[in-house]
C-alpha atoms as a PDB file:
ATOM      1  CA  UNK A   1      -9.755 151.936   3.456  1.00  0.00           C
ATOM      2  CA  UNK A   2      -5.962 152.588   4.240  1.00  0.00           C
ATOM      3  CA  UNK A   3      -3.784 154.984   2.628  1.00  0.00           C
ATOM      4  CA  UNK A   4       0.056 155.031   2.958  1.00  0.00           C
ATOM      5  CA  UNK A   5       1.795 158.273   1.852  1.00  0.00           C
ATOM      6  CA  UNK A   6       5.380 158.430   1.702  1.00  0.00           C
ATOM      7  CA  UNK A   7       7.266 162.055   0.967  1.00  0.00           C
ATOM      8  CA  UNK A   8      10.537 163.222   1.070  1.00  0.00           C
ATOM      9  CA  UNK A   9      12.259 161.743  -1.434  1.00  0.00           C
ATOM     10  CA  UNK A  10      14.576 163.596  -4.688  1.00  0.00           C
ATOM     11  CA  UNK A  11      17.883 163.979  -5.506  1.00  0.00           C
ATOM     12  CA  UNK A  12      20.858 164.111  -3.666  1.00  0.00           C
ATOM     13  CA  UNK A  13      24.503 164.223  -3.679  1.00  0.00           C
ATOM     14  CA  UNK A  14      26.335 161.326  -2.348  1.00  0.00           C
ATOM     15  CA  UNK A  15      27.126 161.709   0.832  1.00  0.00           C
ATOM     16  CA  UNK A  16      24.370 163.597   1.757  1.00  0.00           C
ATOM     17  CA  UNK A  17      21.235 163.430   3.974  1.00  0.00           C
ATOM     18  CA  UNK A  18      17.396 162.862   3.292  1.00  0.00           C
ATOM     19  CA  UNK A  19      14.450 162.117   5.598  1.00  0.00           C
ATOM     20  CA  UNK A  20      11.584 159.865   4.398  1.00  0.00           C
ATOM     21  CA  UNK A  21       7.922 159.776   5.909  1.00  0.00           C
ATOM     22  CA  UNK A  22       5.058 157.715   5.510  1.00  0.00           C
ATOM     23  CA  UNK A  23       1.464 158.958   6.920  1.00  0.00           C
ATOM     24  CA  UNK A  24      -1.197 156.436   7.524  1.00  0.00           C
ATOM     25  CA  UNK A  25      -4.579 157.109   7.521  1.00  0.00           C
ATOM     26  CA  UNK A  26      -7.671 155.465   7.108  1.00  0.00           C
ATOM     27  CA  UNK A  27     -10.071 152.711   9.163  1.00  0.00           C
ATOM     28  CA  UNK A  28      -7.084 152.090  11.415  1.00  0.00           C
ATOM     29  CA  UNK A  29      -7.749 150.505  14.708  1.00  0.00           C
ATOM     30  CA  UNK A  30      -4.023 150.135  14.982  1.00  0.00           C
ATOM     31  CA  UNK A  31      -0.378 149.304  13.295  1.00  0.00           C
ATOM     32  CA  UNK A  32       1.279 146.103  14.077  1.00  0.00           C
ATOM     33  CA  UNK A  33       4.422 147.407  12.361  1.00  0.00           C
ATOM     34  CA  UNK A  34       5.673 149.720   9.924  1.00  0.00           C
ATOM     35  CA  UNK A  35       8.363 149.584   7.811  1.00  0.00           C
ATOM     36  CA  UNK A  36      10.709 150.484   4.621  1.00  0.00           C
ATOM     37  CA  UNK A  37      11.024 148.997   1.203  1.00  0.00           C
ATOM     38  CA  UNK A  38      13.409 149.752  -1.867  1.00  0.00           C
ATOM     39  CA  UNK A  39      13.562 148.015  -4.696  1.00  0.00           C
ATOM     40  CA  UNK A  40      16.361 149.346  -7.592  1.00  0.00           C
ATOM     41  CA  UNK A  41      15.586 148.659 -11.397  1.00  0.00           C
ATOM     42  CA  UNK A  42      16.839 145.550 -11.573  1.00  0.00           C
ATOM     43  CA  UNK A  43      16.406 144.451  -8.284  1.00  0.00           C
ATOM     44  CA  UNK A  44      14.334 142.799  -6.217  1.00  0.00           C
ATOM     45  CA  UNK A  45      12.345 144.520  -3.448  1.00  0.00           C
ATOM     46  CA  UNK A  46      14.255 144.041   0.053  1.00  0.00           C
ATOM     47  CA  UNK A  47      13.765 144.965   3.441  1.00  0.00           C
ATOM     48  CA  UNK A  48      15.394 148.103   4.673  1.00  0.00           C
ATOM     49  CA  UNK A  49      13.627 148.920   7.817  1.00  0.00           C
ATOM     50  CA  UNK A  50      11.270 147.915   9.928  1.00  0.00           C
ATOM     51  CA  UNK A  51       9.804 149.453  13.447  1.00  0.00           C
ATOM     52  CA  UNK A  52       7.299 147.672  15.521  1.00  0.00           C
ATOM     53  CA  UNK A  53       4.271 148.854  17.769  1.00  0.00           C
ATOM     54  CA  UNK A  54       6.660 148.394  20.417  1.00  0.00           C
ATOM     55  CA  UNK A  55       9.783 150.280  18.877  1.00  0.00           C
ATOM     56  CA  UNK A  56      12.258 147.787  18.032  1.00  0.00           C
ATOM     57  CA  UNK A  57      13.953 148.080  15.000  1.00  0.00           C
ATOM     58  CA  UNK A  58      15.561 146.252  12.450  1.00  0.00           C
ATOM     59  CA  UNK A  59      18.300 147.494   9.248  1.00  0.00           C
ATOM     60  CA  UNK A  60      19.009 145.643   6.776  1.00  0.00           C
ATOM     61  CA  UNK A  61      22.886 145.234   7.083  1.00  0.00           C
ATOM     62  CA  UNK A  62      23.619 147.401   3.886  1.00  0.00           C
ATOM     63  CA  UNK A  63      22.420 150.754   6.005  1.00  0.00           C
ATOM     64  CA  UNK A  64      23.340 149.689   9.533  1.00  0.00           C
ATOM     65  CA  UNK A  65      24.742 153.177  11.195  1.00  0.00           C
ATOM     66  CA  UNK A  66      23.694 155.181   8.187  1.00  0.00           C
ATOM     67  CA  UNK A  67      19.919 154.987   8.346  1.00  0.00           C
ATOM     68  CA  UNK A  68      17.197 154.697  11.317  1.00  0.00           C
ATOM     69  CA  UNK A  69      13.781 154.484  11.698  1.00  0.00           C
ATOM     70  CA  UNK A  70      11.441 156.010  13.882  1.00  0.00           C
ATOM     71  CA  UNK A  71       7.537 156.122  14.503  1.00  0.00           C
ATOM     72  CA  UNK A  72       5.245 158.685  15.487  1.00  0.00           C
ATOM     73  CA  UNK A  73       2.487 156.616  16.794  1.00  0.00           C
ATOM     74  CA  UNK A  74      -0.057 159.249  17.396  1.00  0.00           C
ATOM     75  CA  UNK A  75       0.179 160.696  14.134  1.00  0.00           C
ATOM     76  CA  UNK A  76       0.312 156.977  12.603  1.00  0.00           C
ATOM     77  CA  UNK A  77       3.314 158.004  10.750  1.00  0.00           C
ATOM     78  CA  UNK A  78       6.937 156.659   9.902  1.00  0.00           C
ATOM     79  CA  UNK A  79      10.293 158.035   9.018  1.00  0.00           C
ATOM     80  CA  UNK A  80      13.726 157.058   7.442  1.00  0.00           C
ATOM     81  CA  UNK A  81      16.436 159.358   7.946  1.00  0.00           C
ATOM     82  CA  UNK A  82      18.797 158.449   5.386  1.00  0.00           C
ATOM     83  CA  UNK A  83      22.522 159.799   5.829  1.00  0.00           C
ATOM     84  CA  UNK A  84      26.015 159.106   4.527  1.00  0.00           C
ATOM     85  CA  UNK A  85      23.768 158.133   0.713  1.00  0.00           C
ATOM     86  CA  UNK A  86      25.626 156.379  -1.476  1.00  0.00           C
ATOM     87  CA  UNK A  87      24.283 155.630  -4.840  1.00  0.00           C
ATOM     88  CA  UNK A  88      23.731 152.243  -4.445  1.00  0.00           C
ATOM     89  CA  UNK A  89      20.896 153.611  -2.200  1.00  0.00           C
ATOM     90  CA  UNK A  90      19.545 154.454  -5.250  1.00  0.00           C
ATOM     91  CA  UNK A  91      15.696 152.773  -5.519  1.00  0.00           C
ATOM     92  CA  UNK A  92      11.929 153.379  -5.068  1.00  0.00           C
ATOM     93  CA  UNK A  93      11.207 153.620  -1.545  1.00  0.00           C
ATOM     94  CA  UNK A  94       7.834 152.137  -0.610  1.00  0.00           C
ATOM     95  CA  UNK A  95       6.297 152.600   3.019  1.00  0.00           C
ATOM     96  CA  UNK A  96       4.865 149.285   4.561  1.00  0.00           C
ATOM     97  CA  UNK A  97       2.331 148.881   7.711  1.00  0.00           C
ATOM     98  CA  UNK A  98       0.799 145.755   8.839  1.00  0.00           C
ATOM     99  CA  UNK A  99      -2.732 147.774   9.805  1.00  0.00           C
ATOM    100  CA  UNK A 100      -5.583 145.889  12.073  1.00  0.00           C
ATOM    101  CA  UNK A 101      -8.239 147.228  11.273  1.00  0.00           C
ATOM    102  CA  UNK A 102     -12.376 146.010  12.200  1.00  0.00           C
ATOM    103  CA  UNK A 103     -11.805 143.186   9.248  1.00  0.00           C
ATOM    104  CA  UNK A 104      -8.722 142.434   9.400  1.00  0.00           C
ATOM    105  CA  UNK A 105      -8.143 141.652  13.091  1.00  0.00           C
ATOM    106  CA  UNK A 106      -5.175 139.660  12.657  1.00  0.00           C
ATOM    107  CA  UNK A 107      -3.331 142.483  10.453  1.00  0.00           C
ATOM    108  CA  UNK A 108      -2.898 143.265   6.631  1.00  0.00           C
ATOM    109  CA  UNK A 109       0.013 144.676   4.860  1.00  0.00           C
ATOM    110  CA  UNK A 110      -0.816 148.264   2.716  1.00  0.00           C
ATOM    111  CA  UNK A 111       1.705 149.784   0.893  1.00  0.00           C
ATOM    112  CA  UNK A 112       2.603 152.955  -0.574  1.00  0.00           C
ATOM    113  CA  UNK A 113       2.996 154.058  -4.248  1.00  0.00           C
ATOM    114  CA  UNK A 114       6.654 154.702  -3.308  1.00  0.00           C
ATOM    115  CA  UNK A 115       8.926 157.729  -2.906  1.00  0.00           C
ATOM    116  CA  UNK A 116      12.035 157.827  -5.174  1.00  0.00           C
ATOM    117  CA  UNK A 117      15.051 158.466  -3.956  1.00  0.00           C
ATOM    118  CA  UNK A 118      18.386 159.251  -6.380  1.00  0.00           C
ATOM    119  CA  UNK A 119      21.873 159.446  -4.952  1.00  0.00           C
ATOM    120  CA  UNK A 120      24.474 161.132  -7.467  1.00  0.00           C
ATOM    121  CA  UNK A 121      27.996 159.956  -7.720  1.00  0.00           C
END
C-alpha cells in the first residue's frame, strides 16, 4: 500500500555533488521518520541518515559536513544532498520511512528498491 521511490542517483566524479530523493506515496496517514540507507558490495547495510517528523537529524559519522538531509513533509518526500563524494560513498542507496498508516498504527518500515550511486576516483 506504500511505495518509496528514490531518484537521483549515477555517476560522478569524486569530489563532486549529487542530490537524492525519495517520494512516498500510498495509504499514508503519516511518517514517523524517514531516512537513508547504503549498503556497498561487500558490506553491510548502515545508517546514513535519518530525519524525523519533527526535523532532527542524524549522519552517520563517515558523512558528517558532507551530506544532509531534509524533508518535504507535504509532498511526503526526502532528500540527500551528497557533496565532497568520495568513492568510498560508493553503494546502493535505499530510502527508508517508518509510515503509520490505518493498520499499522504504531508504524512500519517500507523501503525502496534503491538508487545507485558511483563515485569515480
Amino acid at each position: 500500500q506504500v511505495q518509496l521511490v528514490e531518484s537521483g542517483g549515477g555517476l560522478v566524479q569524486a569530489g563532486g555533488s549529487l542530490r537524492l530523493s525519495c517520494a512516498a506515496s500510498g495509504s499514508i496517514f503519516s511518517i514517523n521518520a524517514l531516512g537513508w540507507y547504503r549498503q556497498a558490495p561487500g558490506k553491510q547495510r548502515e545508517l546514513v541518515a535519518a530525519i524525523t517528523s519533527g526535523g532532527s537529524a542524524v549522519y552517520a559519522d563517515s558523512v558528517k559536513g558532507r551530506f544532509t538531509i531534509s524533508r518535504d513533509s507535504a509532498k511526503n518526500t526526502v532528500y540527500l544532498q551528497m557533496n565532497s563524494l568520495e568513492p568510498e560513498d560508493t553503494a546502493v542507496y535505499y530510502c527508508n520511512a517508518d509510515v503509520v498508516t490505518s493498520t499499522d498504527l504504531f508504524g512500519t518500515d517500507y523501503w525502496g528498491k534503491g538508487t545507485l550511486v558511483t563515485v569515480s576516483s
